[in-house]
PDB file of N, CA and C in Angstrom:
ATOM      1  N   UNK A   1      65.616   0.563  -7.181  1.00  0.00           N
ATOM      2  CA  UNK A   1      64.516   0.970  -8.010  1.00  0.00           C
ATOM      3  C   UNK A   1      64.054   2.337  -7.491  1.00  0.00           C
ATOM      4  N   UNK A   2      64.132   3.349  -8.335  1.00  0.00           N
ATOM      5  CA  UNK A   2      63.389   4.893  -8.342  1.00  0.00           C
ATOM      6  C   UNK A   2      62.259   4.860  -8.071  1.00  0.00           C
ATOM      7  N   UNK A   3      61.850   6.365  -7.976  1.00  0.00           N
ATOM      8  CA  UNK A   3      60.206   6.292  -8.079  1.00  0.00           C
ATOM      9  C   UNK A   3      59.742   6.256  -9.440  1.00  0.00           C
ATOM     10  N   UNK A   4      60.167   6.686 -10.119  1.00  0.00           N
ATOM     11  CA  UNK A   4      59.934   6.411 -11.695  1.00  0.00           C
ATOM     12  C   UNK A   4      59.800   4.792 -12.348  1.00  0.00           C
ATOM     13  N   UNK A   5      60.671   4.363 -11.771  1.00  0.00           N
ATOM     14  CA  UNK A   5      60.787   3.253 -12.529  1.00  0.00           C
ATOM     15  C   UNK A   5      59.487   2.090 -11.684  1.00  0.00           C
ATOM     16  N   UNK A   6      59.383   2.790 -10.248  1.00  0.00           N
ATOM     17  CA  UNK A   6      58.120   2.086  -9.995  1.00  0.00           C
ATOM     18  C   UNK A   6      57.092   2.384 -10.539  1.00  0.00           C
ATOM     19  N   UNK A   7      57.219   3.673 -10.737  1.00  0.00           N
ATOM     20  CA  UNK A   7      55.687   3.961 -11.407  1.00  0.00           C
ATOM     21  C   UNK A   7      55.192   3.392 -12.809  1.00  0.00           C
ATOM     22  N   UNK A   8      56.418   3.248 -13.604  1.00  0.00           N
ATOM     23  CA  UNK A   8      56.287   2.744 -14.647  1.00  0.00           C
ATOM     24  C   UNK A   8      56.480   1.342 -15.116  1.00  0.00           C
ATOM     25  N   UNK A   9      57.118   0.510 -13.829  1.00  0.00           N
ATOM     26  CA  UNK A   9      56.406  -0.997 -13.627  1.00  0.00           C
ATOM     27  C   UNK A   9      55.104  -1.020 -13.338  1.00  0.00           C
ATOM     28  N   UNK A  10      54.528  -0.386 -12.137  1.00  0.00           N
ATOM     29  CA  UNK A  10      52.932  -0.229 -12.039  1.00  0.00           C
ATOM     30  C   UNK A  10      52.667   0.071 -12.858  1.00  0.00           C
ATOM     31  N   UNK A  11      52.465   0.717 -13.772  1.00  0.00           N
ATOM     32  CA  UNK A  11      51.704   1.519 -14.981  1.00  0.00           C
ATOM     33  C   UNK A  11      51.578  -0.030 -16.227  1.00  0.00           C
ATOM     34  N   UNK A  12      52.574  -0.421 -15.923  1.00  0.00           N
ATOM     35  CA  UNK A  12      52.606  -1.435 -17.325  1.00  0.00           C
ATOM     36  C   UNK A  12      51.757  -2.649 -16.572  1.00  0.00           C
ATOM     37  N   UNK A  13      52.025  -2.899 -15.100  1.00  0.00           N
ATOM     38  CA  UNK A  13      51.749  -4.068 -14.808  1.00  0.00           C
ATOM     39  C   UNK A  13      49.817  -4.047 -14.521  1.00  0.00           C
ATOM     40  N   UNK A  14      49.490  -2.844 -14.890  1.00  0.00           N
ATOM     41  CA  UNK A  14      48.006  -2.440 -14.427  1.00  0.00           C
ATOM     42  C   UNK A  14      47.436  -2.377 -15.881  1.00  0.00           C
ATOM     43  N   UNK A  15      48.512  -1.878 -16.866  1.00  0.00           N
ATOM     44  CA  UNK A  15      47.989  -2.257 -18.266  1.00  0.00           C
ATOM     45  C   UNK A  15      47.770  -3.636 -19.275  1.00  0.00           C
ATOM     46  N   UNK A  16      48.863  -4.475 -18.447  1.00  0.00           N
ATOM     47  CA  UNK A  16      48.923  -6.097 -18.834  1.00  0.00           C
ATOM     48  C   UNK A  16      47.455  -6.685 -18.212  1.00  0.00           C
ATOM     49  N   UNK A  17      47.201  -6.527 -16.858  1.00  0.00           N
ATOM     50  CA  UNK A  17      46.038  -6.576 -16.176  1.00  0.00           C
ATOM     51  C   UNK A  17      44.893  -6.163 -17.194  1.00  0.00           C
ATOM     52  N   UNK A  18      44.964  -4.930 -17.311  1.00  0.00           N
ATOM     53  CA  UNK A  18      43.676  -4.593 -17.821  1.00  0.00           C
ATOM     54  C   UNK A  18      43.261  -4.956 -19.437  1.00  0.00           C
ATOM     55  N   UNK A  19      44.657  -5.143 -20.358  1.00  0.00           N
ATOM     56  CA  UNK A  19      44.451  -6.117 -21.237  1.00  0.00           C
ATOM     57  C   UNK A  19      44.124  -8.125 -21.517  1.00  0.00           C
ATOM     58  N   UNK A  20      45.009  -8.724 -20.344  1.00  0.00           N
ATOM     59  CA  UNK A  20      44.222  -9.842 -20.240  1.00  0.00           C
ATOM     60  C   UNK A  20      42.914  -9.541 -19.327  1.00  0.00           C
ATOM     61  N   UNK A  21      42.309  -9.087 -19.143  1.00  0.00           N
ATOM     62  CA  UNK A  21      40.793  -8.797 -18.642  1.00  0.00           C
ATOM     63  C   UNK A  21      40.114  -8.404 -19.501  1.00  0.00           C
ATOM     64  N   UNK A  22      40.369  -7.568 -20.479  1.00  0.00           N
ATOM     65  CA  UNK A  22      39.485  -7.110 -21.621  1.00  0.00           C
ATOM     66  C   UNK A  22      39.323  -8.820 -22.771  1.00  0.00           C
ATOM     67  N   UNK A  23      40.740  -9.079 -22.819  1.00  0.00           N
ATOM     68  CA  UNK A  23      40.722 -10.319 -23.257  1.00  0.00           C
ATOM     69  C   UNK A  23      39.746 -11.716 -23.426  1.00  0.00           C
ATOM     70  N   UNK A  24      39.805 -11.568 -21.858  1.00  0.00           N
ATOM     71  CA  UNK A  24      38.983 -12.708 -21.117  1.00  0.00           C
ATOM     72  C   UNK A  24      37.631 -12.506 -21.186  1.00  0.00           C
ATOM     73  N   UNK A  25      37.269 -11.120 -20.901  1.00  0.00           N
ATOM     74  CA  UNK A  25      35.925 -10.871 -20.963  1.00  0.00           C
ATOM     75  C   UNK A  25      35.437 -11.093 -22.900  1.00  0.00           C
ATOM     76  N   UNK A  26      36.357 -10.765 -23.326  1.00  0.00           N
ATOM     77  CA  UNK A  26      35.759 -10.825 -25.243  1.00  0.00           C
ATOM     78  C   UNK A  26      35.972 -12.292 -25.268  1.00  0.00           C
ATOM     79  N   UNK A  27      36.479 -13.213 -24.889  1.00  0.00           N
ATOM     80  CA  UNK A  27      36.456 -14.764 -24.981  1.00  0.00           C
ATOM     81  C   UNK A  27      35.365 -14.928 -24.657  1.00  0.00           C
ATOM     82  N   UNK A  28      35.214 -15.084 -23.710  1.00  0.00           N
ATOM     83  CA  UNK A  28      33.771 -15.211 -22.399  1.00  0.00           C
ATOM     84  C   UNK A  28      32.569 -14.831 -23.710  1.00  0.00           C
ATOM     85  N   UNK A  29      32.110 -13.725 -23.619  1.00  0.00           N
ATOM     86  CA  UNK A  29      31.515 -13.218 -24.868  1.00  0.00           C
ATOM     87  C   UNK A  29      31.666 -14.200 -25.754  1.00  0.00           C
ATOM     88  N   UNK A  30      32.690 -14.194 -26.519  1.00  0.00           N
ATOM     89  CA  UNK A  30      32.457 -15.487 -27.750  1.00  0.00           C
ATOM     90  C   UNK A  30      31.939 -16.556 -27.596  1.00  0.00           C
ATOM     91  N   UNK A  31      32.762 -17.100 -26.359  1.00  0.00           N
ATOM     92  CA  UNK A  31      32.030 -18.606 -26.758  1.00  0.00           C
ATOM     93  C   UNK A  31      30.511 -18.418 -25.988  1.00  0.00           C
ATOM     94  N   UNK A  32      30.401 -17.341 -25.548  1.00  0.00           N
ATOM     95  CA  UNK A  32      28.620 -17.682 -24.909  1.00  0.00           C
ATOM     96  C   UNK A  32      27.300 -17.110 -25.701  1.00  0.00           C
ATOM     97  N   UNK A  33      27.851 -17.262 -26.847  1.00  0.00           N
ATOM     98  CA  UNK A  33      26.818 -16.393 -27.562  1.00  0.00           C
ATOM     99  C   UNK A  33      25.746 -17.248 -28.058  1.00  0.00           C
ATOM    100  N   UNK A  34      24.569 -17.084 -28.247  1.00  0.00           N
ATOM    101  CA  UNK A  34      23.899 -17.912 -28.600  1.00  0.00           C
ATOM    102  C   UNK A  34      24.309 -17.827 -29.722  1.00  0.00           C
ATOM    103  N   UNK A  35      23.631 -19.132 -30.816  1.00  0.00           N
ATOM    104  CA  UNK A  35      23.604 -19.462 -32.390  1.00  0.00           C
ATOM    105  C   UNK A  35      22.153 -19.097 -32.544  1.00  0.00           C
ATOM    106  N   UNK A  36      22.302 -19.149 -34.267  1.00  0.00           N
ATOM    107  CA  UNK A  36      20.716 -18.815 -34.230  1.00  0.00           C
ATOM    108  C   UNK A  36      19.539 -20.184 -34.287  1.00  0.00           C
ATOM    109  N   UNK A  37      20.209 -21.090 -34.129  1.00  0.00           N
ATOM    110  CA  UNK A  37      19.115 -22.370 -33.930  1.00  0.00           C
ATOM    111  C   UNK A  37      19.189 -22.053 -32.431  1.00  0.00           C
ATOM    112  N   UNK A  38      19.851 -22.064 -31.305  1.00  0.00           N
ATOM    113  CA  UNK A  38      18.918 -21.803 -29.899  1.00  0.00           C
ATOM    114  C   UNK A  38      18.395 -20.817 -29.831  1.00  0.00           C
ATOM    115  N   UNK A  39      18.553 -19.989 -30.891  1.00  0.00           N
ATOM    116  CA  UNK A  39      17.616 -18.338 -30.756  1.00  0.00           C
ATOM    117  C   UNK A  39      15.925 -18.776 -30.859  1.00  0.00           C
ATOM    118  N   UNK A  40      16.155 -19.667 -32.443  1.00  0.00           N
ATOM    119  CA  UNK A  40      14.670 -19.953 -32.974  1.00  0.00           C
ATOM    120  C   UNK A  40      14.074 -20.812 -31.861  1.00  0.00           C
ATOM    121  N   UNK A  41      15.232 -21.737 -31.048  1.00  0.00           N
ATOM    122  CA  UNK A  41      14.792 -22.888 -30.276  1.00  0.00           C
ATOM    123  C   UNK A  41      13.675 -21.841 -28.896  1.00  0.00           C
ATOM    124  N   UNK A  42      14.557 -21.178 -28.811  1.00  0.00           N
ATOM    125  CA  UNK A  42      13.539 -20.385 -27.096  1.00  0.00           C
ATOM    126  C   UNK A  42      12.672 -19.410 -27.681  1.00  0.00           C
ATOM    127  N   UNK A  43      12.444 -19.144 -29.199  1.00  0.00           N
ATOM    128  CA  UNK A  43      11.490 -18.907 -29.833  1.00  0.00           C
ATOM    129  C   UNK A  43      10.263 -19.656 -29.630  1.00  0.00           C
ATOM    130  N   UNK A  44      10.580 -20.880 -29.819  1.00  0.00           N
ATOM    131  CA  UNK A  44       9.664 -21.928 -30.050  1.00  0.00           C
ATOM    132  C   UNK A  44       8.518 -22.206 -28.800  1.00  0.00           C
ATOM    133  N   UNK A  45       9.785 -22.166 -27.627  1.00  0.00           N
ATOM    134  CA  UNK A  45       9.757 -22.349 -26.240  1.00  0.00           C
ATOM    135  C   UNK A  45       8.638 -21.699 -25.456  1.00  0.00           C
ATOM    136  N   UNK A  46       9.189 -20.465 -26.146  1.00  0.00           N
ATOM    137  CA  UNK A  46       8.386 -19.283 -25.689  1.00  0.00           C
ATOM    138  C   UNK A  46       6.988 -19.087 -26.259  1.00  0.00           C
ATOM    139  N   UNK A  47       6.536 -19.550 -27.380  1.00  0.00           N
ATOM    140  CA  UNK A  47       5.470 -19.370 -28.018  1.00  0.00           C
ATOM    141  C   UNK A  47       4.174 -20.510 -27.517  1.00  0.00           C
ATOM    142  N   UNK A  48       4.976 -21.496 -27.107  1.00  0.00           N
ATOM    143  CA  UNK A  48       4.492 -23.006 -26.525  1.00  0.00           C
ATOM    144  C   UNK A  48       4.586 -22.512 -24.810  1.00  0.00           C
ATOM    145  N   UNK A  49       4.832 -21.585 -24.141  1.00  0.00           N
ATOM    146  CA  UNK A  49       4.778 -21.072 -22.737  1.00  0.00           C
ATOM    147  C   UNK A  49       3.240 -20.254 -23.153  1.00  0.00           C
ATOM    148  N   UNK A  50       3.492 -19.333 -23.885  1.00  0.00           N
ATOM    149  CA  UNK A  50       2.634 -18.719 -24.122  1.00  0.00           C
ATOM    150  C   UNK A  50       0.632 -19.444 -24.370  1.00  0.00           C
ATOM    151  N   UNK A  51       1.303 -20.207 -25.089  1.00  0.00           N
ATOM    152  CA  UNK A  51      -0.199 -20.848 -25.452  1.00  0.00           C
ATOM    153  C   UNK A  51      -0.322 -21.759 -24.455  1.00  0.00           C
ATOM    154  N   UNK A  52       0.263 -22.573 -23.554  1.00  0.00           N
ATOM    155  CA  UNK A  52       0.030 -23.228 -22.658  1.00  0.00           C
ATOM    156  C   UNK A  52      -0.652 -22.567 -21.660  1.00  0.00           C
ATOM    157  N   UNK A  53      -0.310 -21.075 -21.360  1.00  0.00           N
ATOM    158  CA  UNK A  53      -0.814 -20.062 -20.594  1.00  0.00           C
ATOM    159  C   UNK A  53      -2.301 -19.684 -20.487  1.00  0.00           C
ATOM    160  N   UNK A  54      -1.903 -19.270 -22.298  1.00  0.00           N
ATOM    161  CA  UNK A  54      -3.538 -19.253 -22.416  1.00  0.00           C
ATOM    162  C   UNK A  54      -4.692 -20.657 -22.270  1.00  0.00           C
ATOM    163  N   UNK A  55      -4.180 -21.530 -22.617  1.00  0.00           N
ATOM    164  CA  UNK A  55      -5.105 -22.752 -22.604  1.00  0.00           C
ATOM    165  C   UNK A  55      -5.158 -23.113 -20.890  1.00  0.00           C
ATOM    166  N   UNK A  56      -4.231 -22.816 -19.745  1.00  0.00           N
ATOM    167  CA  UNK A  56      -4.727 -22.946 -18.543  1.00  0.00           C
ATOM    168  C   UNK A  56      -5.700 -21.803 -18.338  1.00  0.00           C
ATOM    169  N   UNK A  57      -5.961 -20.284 -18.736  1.00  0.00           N
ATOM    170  CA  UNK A  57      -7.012 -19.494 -18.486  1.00  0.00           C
ATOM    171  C   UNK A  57      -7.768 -19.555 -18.980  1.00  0.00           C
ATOM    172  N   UNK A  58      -7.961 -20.428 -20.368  1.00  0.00           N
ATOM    173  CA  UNK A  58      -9.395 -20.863 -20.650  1.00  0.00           C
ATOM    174  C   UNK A  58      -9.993 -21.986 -19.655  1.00  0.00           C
ATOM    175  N   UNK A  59      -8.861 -22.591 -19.244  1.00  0.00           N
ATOM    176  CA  UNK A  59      -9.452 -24.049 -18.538  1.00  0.00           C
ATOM    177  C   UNK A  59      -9.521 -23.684 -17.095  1.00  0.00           C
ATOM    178  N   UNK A  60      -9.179 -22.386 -16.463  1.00  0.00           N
ATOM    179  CA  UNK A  60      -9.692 -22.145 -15.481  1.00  0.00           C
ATOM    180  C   UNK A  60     -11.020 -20.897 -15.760  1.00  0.00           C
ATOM    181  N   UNK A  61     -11.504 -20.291 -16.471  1.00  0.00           N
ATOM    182  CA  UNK A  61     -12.519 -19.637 -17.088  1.00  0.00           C
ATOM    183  C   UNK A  61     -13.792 -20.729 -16.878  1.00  0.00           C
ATOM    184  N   UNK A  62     -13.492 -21.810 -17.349  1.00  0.00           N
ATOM    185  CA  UNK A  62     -14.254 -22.757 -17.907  1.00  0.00           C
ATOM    186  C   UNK A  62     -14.850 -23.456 -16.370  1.00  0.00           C
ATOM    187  N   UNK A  63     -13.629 -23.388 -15.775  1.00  0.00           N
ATOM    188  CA  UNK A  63     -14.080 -24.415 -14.474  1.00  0.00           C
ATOM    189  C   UNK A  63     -14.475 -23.132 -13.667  1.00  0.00           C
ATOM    190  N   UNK A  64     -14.553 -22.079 -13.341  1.00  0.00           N
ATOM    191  CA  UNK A  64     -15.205 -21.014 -12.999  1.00  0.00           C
ATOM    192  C   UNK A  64     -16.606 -21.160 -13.168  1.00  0.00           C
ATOM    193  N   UNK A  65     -17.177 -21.204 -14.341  1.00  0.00           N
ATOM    194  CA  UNK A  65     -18.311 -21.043 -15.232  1.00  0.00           C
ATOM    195  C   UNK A  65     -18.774 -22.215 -14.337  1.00  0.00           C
ATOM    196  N   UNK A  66     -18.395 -23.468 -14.666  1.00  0.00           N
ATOM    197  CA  UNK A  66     -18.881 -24.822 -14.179  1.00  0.00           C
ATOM    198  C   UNK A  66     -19.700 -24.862 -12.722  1.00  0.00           C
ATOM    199  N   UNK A  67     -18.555 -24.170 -11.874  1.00  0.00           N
ATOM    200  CA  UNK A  67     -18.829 -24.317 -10.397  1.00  0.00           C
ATOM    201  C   UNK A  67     -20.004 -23.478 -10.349  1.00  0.00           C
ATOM    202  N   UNK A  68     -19.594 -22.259 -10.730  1.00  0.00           N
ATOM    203  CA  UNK A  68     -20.712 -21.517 -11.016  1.00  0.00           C
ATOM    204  C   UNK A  68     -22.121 -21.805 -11.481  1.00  0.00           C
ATOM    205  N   UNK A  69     -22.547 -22.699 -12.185  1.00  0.00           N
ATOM    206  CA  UNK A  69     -23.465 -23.433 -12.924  1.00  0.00           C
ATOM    207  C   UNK A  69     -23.919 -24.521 -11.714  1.00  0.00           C
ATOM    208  N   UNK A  70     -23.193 -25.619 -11.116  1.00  0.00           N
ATOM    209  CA  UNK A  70     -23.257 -26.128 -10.543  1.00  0.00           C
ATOM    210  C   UNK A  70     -23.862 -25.749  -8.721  1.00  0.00           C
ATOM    211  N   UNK A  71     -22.862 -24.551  -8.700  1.00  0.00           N
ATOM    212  CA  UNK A  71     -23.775 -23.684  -6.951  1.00  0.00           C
ATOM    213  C   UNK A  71     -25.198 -23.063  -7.157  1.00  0.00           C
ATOM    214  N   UNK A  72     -25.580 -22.971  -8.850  1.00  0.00           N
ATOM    215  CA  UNK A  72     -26.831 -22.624  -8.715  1.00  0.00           C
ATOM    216  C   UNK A  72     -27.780 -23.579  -9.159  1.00  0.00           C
ATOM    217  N   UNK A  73     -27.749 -24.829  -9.811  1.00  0.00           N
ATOM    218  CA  UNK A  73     -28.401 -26.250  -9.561  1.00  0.00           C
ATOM    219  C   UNK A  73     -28.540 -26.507  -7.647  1.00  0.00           C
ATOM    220  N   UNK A  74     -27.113 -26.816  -7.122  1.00  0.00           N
ATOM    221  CA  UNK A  74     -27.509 -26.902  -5.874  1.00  0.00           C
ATOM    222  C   UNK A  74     -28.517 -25.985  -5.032  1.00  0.00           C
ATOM    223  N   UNK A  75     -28.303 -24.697  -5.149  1.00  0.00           N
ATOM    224  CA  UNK A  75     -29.340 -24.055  -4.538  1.00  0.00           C
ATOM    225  C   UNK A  75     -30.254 -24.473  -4.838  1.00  0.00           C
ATOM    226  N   UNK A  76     -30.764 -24.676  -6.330  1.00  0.00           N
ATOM    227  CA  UNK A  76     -32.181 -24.768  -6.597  1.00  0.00           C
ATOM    228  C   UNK A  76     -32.467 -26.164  -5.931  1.00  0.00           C
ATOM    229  N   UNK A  77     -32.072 -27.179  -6.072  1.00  0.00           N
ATOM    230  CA  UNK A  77     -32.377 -28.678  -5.229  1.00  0.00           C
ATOM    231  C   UNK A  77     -32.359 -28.294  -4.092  1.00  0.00           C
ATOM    232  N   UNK A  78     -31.491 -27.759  -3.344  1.00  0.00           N
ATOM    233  CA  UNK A  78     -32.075 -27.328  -1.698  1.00  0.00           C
ATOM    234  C   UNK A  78     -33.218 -26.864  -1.664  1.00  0.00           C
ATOM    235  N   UNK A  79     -33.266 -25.782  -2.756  1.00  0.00           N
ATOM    236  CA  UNK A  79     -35.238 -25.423  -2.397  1.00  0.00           C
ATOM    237  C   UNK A  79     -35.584 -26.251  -2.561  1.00  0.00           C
ATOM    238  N   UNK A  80     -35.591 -27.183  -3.627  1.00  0.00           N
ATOM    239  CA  UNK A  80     -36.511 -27.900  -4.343  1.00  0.00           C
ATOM    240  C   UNK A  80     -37.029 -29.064  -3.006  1.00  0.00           C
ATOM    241  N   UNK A  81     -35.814 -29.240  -2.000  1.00  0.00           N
ATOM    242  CA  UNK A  81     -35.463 -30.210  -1.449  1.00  0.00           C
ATOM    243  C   UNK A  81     -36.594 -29.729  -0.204  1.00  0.00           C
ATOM    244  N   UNK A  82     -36.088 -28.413   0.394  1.00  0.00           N
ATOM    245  CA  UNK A  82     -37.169 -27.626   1.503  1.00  0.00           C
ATOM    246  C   UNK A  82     -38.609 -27.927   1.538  1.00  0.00           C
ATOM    247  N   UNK A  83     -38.918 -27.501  -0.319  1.00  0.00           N
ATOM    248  CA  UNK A  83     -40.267 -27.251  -0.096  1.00  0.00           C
ATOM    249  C   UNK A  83     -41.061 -28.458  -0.061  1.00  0.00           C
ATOM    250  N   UNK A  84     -40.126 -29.448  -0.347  1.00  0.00           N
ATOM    251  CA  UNK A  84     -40.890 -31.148  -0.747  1.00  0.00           C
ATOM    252  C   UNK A  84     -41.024 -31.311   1.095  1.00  0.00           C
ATOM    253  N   UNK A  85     -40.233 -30.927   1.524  1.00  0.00           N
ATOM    254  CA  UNK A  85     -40.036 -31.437   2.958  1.00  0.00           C
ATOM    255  C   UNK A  85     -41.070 -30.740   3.971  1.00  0.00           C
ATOM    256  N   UNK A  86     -41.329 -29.336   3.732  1.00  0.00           N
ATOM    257  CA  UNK A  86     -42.309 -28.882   3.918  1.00  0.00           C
ATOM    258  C   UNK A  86     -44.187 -29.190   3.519  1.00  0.00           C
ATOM    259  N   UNK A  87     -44.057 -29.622   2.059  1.00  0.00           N
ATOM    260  CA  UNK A  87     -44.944 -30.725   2.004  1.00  0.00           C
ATOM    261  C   UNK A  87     -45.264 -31.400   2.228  1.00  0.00           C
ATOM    262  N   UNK A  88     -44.031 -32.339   2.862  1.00  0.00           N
ATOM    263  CA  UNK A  88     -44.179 -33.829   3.461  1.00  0.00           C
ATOM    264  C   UNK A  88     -44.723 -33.404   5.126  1.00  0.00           C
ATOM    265  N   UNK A  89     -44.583 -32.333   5.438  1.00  0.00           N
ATOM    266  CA  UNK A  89     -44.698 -31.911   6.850  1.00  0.00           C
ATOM    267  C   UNK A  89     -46.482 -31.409   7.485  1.00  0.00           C
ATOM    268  N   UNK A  90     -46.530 -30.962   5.910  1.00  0.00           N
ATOM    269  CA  UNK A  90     -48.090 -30.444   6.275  1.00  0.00           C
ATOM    270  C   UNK A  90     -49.148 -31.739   5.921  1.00  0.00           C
ATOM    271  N   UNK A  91     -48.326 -32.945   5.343  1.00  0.00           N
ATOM    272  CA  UNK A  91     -49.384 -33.751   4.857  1.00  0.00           C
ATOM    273  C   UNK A  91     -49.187 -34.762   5.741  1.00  0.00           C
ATOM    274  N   UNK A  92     -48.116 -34.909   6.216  1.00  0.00           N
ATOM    275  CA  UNK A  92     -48.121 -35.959   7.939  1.00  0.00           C
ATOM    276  C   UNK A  92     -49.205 -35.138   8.714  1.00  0.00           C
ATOM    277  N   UNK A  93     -48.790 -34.028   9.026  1.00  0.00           N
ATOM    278  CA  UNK A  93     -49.959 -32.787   9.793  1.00  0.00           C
ATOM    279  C   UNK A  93     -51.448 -33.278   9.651  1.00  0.00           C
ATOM    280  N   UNK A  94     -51.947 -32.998   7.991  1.00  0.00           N
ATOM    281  CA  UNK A  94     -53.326 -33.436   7.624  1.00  0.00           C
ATOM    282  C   UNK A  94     -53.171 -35.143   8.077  1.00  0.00           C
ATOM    283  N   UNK A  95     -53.002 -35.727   7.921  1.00  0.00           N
ATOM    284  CA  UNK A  95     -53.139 -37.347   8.395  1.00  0.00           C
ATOM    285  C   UNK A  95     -53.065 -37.475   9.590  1.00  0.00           C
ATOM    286  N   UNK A  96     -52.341 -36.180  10.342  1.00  0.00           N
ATOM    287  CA  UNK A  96     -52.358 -36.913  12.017  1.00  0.00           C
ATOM    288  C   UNK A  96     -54.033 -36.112  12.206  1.00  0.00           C
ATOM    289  N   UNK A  97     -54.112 -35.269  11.826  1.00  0.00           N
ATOM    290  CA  UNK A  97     -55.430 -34.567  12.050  1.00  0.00           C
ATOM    291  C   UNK A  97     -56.473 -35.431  11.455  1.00  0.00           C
ATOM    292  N   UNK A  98     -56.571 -36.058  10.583  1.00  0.00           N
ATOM    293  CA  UNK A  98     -57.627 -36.912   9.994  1.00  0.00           C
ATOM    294  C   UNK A  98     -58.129 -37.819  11.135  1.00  0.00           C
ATOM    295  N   UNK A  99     -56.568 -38.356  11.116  1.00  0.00           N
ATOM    296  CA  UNK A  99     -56.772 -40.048  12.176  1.00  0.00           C
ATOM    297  C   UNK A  99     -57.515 -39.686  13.734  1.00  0.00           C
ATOM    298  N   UNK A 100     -56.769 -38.682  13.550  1.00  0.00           N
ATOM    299  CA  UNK A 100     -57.521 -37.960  14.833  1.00  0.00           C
ATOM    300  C   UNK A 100     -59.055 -37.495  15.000  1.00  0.00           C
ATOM    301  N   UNK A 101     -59.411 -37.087  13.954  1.00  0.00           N
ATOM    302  CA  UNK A 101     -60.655 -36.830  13.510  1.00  0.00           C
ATOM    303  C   UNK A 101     -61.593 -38.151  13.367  1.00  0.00           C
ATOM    304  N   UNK A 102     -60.881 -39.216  13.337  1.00  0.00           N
ATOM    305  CA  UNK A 102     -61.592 -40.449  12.611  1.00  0.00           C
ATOM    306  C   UNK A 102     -61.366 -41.232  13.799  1.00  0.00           C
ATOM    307  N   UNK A 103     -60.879 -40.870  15.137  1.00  0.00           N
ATOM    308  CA  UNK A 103     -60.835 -41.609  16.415  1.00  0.00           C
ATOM    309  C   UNK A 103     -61.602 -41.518  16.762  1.00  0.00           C
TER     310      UNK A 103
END
């Protein structure tokens, strides 16, 4: 075998190559193509991701708001809670001073 005739076995055997590869790859391609019912299907998918999305940021909006609502009830009962206790403190006070007064 020449150098010619190698070159022109290589030449063919790199062109057989590169035609079953073009081949394979346009098969590949065919059969993986979507149809248009799984097109509409991850349509669907996607629209139902979407609104699920939004309905968790309303429902964390919402529970935001809540806690929020809720840390400022508690504050106010802690005062509410202080100043009763502070009441209760000055009016034990007046009664120990009375009894004392009345000894």
């Amino acid at each position: 075998m020449n150098r010619t005739e190698f070159i022109i076995a290589t030449a063919v055997a790199l062109f057989v190559a590169f035609v079953l590869g073009w081949l394979a790859s346009w098969l590949v391609q065919r059969l993986s193509r979507a149809s248009q019912a799984e097109l509409s299907e991850l349509e669907a998918m996607a629209t139902a991701l979407h609104d699920a999305e939004e309905a968790r940021d309303d429902a964390l909006r919402q529970l935001e708001a809540r806690e929020a609502e809720l840390r400022s009830k508690l504050q106010q009962t802690e005062a509410e809670l202080r100043a009763a206790m502070d009441g209760l403190r000055d009016a034990r006070a007046e009664v120990a001073a009375l009894q004392a007064h009345l000894d």
